[in-house]
Each structure stands twice: as structure tokens, then as C-alpha cells.
PDB file of N, CA and C in Angstrom:
ATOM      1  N   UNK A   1      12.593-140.432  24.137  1.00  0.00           N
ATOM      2  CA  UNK A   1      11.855-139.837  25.239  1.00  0.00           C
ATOM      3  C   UNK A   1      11.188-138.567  24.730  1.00  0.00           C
ATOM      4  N   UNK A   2       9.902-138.548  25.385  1.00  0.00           N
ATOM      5  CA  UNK A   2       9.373-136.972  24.271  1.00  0.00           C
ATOM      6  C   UNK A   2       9.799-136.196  25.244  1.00  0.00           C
ATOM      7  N   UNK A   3       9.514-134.950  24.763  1.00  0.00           N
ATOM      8  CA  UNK A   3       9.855-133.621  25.546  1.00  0.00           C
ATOM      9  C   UNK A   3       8.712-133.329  26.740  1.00  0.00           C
ATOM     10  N   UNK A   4       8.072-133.803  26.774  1.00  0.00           N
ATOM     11  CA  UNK A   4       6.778-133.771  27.874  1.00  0.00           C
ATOM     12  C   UNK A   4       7.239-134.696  29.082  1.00  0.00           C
ATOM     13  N   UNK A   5       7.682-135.844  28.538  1.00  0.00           N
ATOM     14  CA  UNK A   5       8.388-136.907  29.796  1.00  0.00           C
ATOM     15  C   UNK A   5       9.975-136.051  30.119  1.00  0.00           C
ATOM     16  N   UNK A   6      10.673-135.115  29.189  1.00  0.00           N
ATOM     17  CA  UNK A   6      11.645-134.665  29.710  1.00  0.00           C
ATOM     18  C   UNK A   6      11.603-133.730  30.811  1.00  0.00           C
ATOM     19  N   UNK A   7      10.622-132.436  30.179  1.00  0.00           N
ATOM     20  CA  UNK A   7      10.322-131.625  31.375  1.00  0.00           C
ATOM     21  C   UNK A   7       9.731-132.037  32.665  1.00  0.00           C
ATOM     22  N   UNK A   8       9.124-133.587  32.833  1.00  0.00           N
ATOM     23  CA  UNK A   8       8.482-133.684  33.956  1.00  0.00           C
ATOM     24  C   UNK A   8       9.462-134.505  35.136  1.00  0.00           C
ATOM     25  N   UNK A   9      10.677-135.070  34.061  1.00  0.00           N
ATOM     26  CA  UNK A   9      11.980-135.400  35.146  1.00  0.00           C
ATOM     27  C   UNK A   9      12.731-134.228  35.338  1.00  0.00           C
ATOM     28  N   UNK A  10      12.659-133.561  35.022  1.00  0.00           N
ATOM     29  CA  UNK A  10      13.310-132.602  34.892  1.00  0.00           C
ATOM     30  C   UNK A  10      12.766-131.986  36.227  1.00  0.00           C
ATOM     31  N   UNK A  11      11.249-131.333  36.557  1.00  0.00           N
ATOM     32  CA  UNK A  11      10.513-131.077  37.204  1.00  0.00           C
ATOM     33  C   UNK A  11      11.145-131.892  38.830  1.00  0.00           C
ATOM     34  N   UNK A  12      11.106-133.030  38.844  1.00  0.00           N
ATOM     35  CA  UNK A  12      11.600-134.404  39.505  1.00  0.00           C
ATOM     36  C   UNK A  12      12.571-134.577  40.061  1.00  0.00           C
ATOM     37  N   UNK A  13      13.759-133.757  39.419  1.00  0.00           N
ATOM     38  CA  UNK A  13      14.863-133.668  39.826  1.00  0.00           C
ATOM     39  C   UNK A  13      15.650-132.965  40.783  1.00  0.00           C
ATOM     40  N   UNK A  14      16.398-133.184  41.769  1.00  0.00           N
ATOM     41  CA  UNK A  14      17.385-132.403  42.536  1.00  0.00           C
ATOM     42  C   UNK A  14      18.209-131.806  41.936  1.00  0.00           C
ATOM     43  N   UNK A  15      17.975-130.590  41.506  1.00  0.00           N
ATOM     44  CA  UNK A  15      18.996-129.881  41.208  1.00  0.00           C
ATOM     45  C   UNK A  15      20.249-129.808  41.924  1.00  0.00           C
ATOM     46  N   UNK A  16      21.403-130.417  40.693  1.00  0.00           N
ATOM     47  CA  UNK A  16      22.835-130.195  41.438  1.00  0.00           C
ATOM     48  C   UNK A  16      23.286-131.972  41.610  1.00  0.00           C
ATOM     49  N   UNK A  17      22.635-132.456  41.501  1.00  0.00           N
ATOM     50  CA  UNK A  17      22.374-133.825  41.158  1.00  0.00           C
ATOM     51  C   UNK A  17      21.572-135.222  40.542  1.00  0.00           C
ATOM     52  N   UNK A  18      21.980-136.269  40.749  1.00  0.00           N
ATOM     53  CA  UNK A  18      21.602-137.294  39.988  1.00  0.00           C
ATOM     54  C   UNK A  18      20.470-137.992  40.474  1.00  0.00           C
ATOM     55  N   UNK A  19      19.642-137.253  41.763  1.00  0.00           N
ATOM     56  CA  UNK A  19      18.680-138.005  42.407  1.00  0.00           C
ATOM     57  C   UNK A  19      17.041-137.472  41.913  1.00  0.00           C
ATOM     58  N   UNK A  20      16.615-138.115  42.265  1.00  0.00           N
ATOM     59  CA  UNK A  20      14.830-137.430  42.425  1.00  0.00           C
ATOM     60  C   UNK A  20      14.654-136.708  43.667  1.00  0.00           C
ATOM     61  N   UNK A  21      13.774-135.733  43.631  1.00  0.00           N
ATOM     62  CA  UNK A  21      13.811-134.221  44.620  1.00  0.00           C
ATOM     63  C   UNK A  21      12.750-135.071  45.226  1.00  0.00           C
ATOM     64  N   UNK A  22      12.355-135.128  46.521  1.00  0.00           N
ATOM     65  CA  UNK A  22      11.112-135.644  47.172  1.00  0.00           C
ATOM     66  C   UNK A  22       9.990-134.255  46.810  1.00  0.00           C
ATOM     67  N   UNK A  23      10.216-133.059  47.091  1.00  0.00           N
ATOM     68  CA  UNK A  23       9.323-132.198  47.131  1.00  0.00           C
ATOM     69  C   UNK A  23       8.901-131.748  45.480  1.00  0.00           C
ATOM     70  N   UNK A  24       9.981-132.051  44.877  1.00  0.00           N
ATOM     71  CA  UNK A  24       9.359-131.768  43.398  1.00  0.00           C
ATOM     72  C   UNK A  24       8.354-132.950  42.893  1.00  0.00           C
ATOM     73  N   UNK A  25       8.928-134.711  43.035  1.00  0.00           N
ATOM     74  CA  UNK A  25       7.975-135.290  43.206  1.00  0.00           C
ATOM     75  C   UNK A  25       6.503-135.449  44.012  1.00  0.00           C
ATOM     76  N   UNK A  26       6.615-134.771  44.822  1.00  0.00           N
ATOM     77  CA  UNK A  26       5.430-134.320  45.668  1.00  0.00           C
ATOM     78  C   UNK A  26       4.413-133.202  44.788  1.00  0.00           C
ATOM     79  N   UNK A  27       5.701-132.320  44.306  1.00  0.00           N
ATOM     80  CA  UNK A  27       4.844-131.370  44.046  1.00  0.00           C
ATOM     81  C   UNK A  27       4.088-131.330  42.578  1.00  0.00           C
ATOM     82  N   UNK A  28       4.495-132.569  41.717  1.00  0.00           N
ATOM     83  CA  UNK A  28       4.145-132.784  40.764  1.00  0.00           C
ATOM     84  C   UNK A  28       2.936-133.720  40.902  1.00  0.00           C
ATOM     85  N   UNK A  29       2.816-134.564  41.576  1.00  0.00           N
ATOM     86  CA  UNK A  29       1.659-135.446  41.684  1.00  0.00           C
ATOM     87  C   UNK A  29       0.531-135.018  43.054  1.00  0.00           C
ATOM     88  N   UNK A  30       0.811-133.412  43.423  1.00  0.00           N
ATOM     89  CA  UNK A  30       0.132-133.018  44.244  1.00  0.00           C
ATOM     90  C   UNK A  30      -0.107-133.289  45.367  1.00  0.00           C
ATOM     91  N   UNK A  31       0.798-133.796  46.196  1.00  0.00           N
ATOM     92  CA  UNK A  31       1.055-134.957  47.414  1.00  0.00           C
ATOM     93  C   UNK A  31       1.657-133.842  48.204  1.00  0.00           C
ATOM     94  N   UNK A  32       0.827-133.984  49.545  1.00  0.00           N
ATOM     95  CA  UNK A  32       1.578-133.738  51.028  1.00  0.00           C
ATOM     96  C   UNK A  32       3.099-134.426  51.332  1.00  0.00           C
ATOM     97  N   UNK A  33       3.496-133.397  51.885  1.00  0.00           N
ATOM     98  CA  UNK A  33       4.840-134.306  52.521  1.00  0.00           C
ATOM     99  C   UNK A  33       4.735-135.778  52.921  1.00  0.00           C
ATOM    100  N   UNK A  34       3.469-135.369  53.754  1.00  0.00           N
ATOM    101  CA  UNK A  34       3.153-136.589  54.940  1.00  0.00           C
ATOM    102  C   UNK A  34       2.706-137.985  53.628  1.00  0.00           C
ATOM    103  N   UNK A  35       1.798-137.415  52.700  1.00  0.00           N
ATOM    104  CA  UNK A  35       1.314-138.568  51.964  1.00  0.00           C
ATOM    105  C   UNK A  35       2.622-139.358  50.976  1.00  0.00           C
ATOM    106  N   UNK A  36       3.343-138.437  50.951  1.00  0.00           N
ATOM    107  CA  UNK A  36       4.710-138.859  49.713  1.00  0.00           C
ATOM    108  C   UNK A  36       5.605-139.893  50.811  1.00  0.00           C
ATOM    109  N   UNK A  37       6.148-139.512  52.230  1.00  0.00           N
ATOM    110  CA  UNK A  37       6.476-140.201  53.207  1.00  0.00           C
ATOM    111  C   UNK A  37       5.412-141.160  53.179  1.00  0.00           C
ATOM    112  N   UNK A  38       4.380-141.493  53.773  1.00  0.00           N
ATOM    113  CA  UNK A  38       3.564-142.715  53.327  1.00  0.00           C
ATOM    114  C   UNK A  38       4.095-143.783  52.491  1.00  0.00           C
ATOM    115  N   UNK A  39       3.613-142.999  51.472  1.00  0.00           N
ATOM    116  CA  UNK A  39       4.100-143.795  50.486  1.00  0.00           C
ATOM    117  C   UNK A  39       5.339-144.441  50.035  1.00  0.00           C
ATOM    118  N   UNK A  40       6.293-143.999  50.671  1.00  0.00           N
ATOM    119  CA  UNK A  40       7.483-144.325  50.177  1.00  0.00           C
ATOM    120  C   UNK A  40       8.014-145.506  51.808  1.00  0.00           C
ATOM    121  N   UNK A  41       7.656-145.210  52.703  1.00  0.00           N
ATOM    122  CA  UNK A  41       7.320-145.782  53.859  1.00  0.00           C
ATOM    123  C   UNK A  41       8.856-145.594  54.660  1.00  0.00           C
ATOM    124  N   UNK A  42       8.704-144.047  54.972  1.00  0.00           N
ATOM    125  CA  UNK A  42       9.700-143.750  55.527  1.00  0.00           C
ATOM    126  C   UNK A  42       9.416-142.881  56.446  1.00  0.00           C
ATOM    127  N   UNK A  43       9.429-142.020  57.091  1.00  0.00           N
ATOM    128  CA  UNK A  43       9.207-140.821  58.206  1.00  0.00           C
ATOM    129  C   UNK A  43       9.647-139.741  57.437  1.00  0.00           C
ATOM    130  N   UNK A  44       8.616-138.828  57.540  1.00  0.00           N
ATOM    131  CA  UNK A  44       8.485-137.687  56.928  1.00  0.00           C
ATOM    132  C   UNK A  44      10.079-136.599  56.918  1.00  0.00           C
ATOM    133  N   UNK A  45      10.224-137.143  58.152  1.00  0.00           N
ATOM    134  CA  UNK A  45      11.626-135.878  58.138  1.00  0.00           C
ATOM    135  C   UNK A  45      12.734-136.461  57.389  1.00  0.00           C
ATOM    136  N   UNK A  46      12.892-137.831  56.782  1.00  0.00           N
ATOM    137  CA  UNK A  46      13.445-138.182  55.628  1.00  0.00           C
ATOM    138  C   UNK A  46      13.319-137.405  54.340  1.00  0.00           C
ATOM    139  N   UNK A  47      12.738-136.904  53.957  1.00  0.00           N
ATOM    140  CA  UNK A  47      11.885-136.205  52.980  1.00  0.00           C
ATOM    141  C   UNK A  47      13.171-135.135  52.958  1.00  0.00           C
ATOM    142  N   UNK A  48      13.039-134.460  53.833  1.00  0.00           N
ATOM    143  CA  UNK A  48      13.885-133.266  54.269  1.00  0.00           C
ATOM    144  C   UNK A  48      15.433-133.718  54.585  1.00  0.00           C
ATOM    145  N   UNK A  49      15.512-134.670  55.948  1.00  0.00           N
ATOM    146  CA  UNK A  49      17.415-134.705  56.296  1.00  0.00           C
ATOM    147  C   UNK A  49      17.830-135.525  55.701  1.00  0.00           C
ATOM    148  N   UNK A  50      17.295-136.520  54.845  1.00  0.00           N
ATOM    149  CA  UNK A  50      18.295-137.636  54.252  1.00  0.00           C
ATOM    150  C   UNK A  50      17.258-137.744  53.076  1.00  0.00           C
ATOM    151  N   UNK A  51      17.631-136.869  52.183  1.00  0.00           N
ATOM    152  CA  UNK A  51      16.589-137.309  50.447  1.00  0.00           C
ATOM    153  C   UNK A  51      17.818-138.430  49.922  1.00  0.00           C
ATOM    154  N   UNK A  52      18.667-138.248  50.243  1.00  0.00           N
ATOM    155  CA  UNK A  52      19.551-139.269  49.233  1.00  0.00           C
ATOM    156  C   UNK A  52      18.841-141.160  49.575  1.00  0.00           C
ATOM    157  N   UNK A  53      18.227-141.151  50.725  1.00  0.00           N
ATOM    158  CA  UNK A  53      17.825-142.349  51.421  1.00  0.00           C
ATOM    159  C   UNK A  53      17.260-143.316  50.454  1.00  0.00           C
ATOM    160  N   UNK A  54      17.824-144.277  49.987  1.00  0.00           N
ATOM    161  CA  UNK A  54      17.690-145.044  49.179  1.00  0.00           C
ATOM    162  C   UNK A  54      16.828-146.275  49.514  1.00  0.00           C
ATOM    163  N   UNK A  55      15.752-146.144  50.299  1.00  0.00           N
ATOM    164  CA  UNK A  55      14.466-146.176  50.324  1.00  0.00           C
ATOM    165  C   UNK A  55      13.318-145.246  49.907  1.00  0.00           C
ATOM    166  N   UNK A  56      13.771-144.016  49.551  1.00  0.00           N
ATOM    167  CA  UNK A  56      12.752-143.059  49.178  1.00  0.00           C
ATOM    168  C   UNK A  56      13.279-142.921  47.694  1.00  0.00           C
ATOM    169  N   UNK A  57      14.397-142.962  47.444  1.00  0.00           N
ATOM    170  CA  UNK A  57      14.785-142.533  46.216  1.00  0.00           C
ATOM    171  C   UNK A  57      14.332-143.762  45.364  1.00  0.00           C
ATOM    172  N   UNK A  58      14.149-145.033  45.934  1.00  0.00           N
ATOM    173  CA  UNK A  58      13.876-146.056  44.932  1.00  0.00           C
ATOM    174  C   UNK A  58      12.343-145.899  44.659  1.00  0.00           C
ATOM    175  N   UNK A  59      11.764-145.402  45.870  1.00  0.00           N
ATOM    176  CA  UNK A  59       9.981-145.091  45.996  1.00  0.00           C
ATOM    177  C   UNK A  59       9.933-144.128  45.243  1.00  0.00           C
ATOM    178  N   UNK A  60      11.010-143.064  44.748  1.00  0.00           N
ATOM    179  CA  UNK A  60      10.606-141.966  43.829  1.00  0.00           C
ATOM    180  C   UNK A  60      10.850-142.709  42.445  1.00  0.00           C
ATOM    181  N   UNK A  61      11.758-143.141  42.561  1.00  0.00           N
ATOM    182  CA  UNK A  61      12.006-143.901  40.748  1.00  0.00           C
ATOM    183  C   UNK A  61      10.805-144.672  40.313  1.00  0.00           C
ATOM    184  N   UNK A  62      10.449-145.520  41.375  1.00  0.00           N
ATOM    185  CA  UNK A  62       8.788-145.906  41.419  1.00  0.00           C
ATOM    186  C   UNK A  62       8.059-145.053  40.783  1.00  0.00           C
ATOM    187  N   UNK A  63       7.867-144.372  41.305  1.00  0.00           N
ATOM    188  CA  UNK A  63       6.784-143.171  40.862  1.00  0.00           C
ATOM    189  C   UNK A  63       6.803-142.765  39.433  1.00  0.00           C
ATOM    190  N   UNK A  64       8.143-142.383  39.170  1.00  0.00           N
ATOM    191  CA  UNK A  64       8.524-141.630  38.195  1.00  0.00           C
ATOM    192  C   UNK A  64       8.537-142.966  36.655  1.00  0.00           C
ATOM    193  N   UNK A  65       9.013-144.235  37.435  1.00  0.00           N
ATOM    194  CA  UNK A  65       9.041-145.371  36.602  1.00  0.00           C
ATOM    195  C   UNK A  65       7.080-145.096  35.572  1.00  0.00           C
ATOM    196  N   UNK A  66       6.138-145.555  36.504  1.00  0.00           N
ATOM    197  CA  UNK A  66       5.173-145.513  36.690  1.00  0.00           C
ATOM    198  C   UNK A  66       4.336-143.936  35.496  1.00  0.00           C
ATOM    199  N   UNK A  67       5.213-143.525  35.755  1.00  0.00           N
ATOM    200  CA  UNK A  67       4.321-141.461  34.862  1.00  0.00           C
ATOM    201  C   UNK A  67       5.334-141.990  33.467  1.00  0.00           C
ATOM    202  N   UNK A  68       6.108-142.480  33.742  1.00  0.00           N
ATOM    203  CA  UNK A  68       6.771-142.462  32.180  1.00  0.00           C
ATOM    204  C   UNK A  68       5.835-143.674  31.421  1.00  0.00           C
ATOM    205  N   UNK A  69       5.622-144.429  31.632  1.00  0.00           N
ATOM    206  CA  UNK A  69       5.059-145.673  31.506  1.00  0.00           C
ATOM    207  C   UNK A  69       3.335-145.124  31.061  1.00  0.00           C
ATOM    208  N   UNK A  70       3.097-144.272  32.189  1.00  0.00           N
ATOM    209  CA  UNK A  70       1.716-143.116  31.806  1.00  0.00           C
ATOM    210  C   UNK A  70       1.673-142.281  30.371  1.00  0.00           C
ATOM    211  N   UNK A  71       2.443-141.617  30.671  1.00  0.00           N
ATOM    212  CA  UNK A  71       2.757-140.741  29.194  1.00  0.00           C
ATOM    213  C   UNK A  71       3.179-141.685  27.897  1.00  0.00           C
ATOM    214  N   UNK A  72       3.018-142.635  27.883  1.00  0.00           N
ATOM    215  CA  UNK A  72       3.079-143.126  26.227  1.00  0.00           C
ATOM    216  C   UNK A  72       1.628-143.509  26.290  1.00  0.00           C
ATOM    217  N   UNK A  73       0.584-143.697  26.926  1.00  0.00           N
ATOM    218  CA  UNK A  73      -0.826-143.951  26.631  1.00  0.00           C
ATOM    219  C   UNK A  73      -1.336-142.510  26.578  1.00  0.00           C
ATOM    220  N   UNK A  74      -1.029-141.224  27.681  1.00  0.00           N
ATOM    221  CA  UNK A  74      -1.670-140.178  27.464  1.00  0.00           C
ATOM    222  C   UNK A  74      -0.429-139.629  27.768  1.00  0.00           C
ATOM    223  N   UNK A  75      -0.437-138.538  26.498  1.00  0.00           N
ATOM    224  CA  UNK A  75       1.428-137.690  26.275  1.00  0.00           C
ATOM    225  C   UNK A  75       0.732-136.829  27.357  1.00  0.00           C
ATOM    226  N   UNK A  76      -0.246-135.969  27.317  1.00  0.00           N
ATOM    227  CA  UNK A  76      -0.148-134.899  28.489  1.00  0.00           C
ATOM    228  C   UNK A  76      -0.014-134.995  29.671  1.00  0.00           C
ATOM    229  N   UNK A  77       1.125-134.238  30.585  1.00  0.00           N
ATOM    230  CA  UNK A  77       1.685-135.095  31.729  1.00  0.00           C
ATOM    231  C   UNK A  77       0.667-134.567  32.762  1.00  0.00           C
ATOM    232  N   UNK A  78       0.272-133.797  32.704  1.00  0.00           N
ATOM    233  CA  UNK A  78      -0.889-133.683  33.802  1.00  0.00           C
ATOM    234  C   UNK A  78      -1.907-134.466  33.482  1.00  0.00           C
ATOM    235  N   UNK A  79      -2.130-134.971  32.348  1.00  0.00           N
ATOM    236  CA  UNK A  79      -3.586-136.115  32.318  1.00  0.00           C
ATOM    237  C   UNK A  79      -2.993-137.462  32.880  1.00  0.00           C
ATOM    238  N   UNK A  80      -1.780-137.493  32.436  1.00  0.00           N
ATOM    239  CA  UNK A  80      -0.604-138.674  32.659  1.00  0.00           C
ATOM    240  C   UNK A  80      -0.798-138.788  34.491  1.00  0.00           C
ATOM    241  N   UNK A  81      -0.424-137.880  34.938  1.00  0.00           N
ATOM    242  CA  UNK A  81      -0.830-137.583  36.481  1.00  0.00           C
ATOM    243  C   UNK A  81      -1.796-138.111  37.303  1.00  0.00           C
ATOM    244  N   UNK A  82      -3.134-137.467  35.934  1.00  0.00           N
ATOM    245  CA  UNK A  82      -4.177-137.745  36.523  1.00  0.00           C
ATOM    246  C   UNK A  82      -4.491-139.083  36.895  1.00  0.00           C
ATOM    247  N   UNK A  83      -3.763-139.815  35.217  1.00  0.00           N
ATOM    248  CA  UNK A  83      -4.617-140.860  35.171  1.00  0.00           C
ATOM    249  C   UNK A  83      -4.346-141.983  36.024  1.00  0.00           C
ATOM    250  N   UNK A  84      -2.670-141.731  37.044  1.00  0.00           N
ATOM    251  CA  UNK A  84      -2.067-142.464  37.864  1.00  0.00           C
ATOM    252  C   UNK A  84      -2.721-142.371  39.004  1.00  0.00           C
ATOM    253  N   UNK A  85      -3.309-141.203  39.642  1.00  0.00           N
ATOM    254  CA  UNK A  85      -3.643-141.203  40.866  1.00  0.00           C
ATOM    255  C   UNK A  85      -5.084-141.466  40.988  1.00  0.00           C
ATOM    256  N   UNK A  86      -5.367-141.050  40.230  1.00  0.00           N
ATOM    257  CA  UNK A  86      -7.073-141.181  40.238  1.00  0.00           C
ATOM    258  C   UNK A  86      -7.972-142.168  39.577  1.00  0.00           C
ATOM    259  N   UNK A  87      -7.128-143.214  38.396  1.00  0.00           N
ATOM    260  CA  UNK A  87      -8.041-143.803  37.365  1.00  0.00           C
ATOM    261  C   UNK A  87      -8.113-145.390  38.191  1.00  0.00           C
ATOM    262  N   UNK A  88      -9.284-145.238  38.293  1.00  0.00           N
ATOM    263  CA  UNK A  88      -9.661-147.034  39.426  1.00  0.00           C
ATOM    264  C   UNK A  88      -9.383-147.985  38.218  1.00  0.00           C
ATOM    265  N   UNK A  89      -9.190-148.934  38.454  1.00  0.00           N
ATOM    266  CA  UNK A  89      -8.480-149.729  37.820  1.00  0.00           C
ATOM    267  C   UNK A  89      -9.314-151.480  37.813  1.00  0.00           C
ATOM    268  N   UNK A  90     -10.395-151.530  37.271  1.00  0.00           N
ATOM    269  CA  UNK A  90     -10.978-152.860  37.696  1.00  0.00           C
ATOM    270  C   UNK A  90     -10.320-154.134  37.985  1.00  0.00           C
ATOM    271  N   UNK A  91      -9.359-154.209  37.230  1.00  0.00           N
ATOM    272  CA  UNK A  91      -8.813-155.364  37.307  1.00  0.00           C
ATOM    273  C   UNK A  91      -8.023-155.537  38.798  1.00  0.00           C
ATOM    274  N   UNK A  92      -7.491-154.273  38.851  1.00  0.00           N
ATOM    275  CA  UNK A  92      -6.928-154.273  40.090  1.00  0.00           C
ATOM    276  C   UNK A  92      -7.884-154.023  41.682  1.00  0.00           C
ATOM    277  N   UNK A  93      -8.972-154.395  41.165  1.00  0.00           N
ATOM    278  CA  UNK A  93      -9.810-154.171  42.184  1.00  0.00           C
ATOM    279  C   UNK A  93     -10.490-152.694  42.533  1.00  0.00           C
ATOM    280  N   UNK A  94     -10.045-152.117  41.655  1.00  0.00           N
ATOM    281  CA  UNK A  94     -10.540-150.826  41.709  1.00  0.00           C
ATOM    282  C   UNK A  94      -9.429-149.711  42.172  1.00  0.00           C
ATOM    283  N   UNK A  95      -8.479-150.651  42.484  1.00  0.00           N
ATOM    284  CA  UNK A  95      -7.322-149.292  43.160  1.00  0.00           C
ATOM    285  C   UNK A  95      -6.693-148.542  42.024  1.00  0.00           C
ATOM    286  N   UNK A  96      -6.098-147.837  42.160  1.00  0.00           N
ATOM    287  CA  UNK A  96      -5.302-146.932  40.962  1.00  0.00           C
ATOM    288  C   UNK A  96      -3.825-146.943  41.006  1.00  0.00           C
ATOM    289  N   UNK A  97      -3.140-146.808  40.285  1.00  0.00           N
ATOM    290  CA  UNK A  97      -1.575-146.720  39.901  1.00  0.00           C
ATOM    291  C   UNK A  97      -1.076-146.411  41.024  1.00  0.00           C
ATOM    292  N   UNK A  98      -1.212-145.532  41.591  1.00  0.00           N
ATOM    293  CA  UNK A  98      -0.548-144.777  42.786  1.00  0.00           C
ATOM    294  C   UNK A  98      -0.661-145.791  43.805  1.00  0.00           C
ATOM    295  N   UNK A  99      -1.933-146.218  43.900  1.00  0.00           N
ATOM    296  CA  UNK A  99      -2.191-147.596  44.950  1.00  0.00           C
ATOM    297  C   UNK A  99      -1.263-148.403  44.762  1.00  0.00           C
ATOM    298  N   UNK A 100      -0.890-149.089  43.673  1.00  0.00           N
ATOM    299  CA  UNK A 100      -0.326-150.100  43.376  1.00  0.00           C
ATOM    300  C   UNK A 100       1.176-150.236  43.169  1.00  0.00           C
ATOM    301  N   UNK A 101       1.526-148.432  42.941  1.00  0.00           N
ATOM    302  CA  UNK A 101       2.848-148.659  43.598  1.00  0.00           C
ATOM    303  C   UNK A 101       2.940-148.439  45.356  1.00  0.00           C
ATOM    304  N   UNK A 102       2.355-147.500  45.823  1.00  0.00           N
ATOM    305  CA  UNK A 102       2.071-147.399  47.227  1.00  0.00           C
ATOM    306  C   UNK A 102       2.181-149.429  48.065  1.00  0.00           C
ATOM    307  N   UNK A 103       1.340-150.345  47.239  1.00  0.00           N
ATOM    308  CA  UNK A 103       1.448-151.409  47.877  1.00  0.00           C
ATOM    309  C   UNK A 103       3.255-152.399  47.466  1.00  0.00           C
ATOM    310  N   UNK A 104       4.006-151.557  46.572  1.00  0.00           N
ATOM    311  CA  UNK A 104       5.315-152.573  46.090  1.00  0.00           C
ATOM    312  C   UNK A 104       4.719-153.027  44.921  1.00  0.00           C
ATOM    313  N   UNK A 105       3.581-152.804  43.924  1.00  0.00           N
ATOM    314  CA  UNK A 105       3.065-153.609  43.029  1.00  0.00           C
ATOM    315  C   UNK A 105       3.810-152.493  41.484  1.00  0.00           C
ATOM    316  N   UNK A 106       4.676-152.283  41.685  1.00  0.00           N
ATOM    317  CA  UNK A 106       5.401-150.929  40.575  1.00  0.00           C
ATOM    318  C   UNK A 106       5.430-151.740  39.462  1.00  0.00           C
ATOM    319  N   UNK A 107       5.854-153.220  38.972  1.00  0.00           N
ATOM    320  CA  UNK A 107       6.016-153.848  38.170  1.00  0.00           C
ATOM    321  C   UNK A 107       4.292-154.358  37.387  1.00  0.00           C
ATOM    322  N   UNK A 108       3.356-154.427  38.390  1.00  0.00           N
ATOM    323  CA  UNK A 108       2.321-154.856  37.657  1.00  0.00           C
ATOM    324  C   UNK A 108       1.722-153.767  37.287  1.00  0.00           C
ATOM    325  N   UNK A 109       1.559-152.132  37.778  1.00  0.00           N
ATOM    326  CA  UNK A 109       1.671-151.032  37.249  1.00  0.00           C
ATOM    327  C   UNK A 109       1.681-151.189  35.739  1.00  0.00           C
ATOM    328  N   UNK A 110       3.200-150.665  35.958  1.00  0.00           N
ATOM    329  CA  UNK A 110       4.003-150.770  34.536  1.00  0.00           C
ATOM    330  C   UNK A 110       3.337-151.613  33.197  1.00  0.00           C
ATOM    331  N   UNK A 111       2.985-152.889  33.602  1.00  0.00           N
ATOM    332  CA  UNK A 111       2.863-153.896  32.957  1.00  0.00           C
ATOM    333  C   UNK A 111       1.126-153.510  32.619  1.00  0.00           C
ATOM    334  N   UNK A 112       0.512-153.425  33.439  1.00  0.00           N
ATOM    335  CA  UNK A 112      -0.955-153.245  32.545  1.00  0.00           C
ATOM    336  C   UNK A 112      -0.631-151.780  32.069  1.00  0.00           C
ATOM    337  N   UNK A 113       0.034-150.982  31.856  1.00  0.00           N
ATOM    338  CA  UNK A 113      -0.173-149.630  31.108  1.00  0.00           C
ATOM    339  C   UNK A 113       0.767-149.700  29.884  1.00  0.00           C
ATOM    340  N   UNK A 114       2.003-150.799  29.902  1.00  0.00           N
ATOM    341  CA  UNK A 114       2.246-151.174  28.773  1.00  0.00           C
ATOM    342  C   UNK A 114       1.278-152.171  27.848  1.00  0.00           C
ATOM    343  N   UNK A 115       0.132-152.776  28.679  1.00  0.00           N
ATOM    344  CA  UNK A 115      -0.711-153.589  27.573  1.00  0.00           C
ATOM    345  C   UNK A 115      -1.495-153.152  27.198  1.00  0.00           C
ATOM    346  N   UNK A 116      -2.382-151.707  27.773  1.00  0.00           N
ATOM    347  CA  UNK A 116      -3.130-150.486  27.305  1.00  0.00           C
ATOM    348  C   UNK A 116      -2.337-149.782  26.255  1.00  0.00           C
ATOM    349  N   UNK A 117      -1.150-149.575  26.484  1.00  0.00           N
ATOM    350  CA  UNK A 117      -0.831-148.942  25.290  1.00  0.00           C
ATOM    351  C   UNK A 117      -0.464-150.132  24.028  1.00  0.00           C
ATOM    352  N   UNK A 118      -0.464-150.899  24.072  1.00  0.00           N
ATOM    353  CA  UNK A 118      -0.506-152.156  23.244  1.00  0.00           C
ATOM    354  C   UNK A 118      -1.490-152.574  22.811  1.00  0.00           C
ATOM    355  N   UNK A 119      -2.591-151.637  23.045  1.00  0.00           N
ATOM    356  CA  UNK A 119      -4.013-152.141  22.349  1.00  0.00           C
ATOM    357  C   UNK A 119      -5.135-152.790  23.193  1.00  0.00           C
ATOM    358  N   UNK A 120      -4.452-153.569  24.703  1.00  0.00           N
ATOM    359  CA  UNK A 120      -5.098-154.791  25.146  1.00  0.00           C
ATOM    360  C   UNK A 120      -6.604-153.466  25.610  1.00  0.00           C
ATOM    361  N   UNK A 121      -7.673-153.750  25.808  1.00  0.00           N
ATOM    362  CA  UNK A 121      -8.734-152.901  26.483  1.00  0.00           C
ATOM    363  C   UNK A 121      -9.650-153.825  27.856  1.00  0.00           C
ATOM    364  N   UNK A 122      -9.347-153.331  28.826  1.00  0.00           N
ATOM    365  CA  UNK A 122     -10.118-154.173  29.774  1.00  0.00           C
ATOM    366  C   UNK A 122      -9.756-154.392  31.041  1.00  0.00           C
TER     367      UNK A 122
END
């Protein structure tokens, strides 16, 4: 694991435990409460009274699955960031990483950014 993917779980993390922080994940991929709830498809005040909720925590491992998977094509984790939320994606119709975990698609994610970093182009 490089040290760039360490500090950014690290970043990710609930301090004091073994979970992902909703607001540090938020605050790393620049996301509203409301948009991180979205996404994870829970009610916002989950975020806050029940982070352990293992519907959000699996939507954060998502996420986090997804930036690690980022950072071996681009090590810098803010380009890594970038390139999740913002980079349209033709194949996928134009949506971007974030879309595609946002829809449950975390595995086909993963899978075209492991074949980008495998050389595939397209």
C-alpha cells in the first residue's frame, strides 16, 4: 500500500475505531452530508446517530474500495479524487466512478480502473 493510499484511509477513518468516519469520507471527496447520505441511501441523520450502520459503512468501503483502486492509475490522491468524481467515463455512458458506485455498480468500477491500469485504453 503506498503512503498516499495510507494517509487517505487514514483521513477516512473514525478515530478510536475500526470503521470509516462518514464526515471524513465526505470531507475527502468534498460531499455534503446530504449528498454522502444519497449516496449511501440512507437518511442523513444516519451520518450522525448511527455511523456504525452497516449500510453506510459498506457504502463507505465502496467508496474507499473505489480511491484505492484510483490511486494505482494516478498516485496523487487528490487527482485520484478527482478522477472518481468527475472523469465521464464513455463506456459507461458517460457517468463517472462516483456514479457507478452511487448506482451498486462498485465492482464494475473497480474492474475498468484495474484494466486502465493494465494498459487496456478506451
Amino acid at each position: 500500500m503506498s503512503a498516499a493510499l495510507s494517509t487517505v484511509l487514514e483521513m477516512a477513518r473514525e478515530p478510536g475505531t475500526s470503521r470509516f468516519s462518514a464526515s471524513g469520507v465526505a470531507k475527502l471527496l468534498d460531499l455534503q452530508q446530504q449528498d454522502l447520505a444519497d449516496l449511501a441511501r440512507v437518511h442523513r441523520n444516519t451520518l450522525r446517530t448511527h455511523p456504525e450502520s452497516p449500510k453506510l459503512q459498506t457504502a463507505l468501503r465502496d467508496l474507499m474500495r473505489v480511491i484505492s483502486a484510483a490511486t494505482v492509475i494516478q498516485p496523487d490522491p487528490q487527482r485520484a479524487v478527482f478522477l472518481v468524481k468527475n472523469e465521464p467515463i464513455p463506456a459507461f455512458r458517460h457517468r463517472t466512478l462516483l456514479q457507478l458506485v452511487q448506482d451498486g455498480r462498485t465492482e464494475d468500477a473497480i474492474g475498468y480502473l484495474e484494466s486502465v491500469s493494465a494498459g487496456f485504453v478506451g
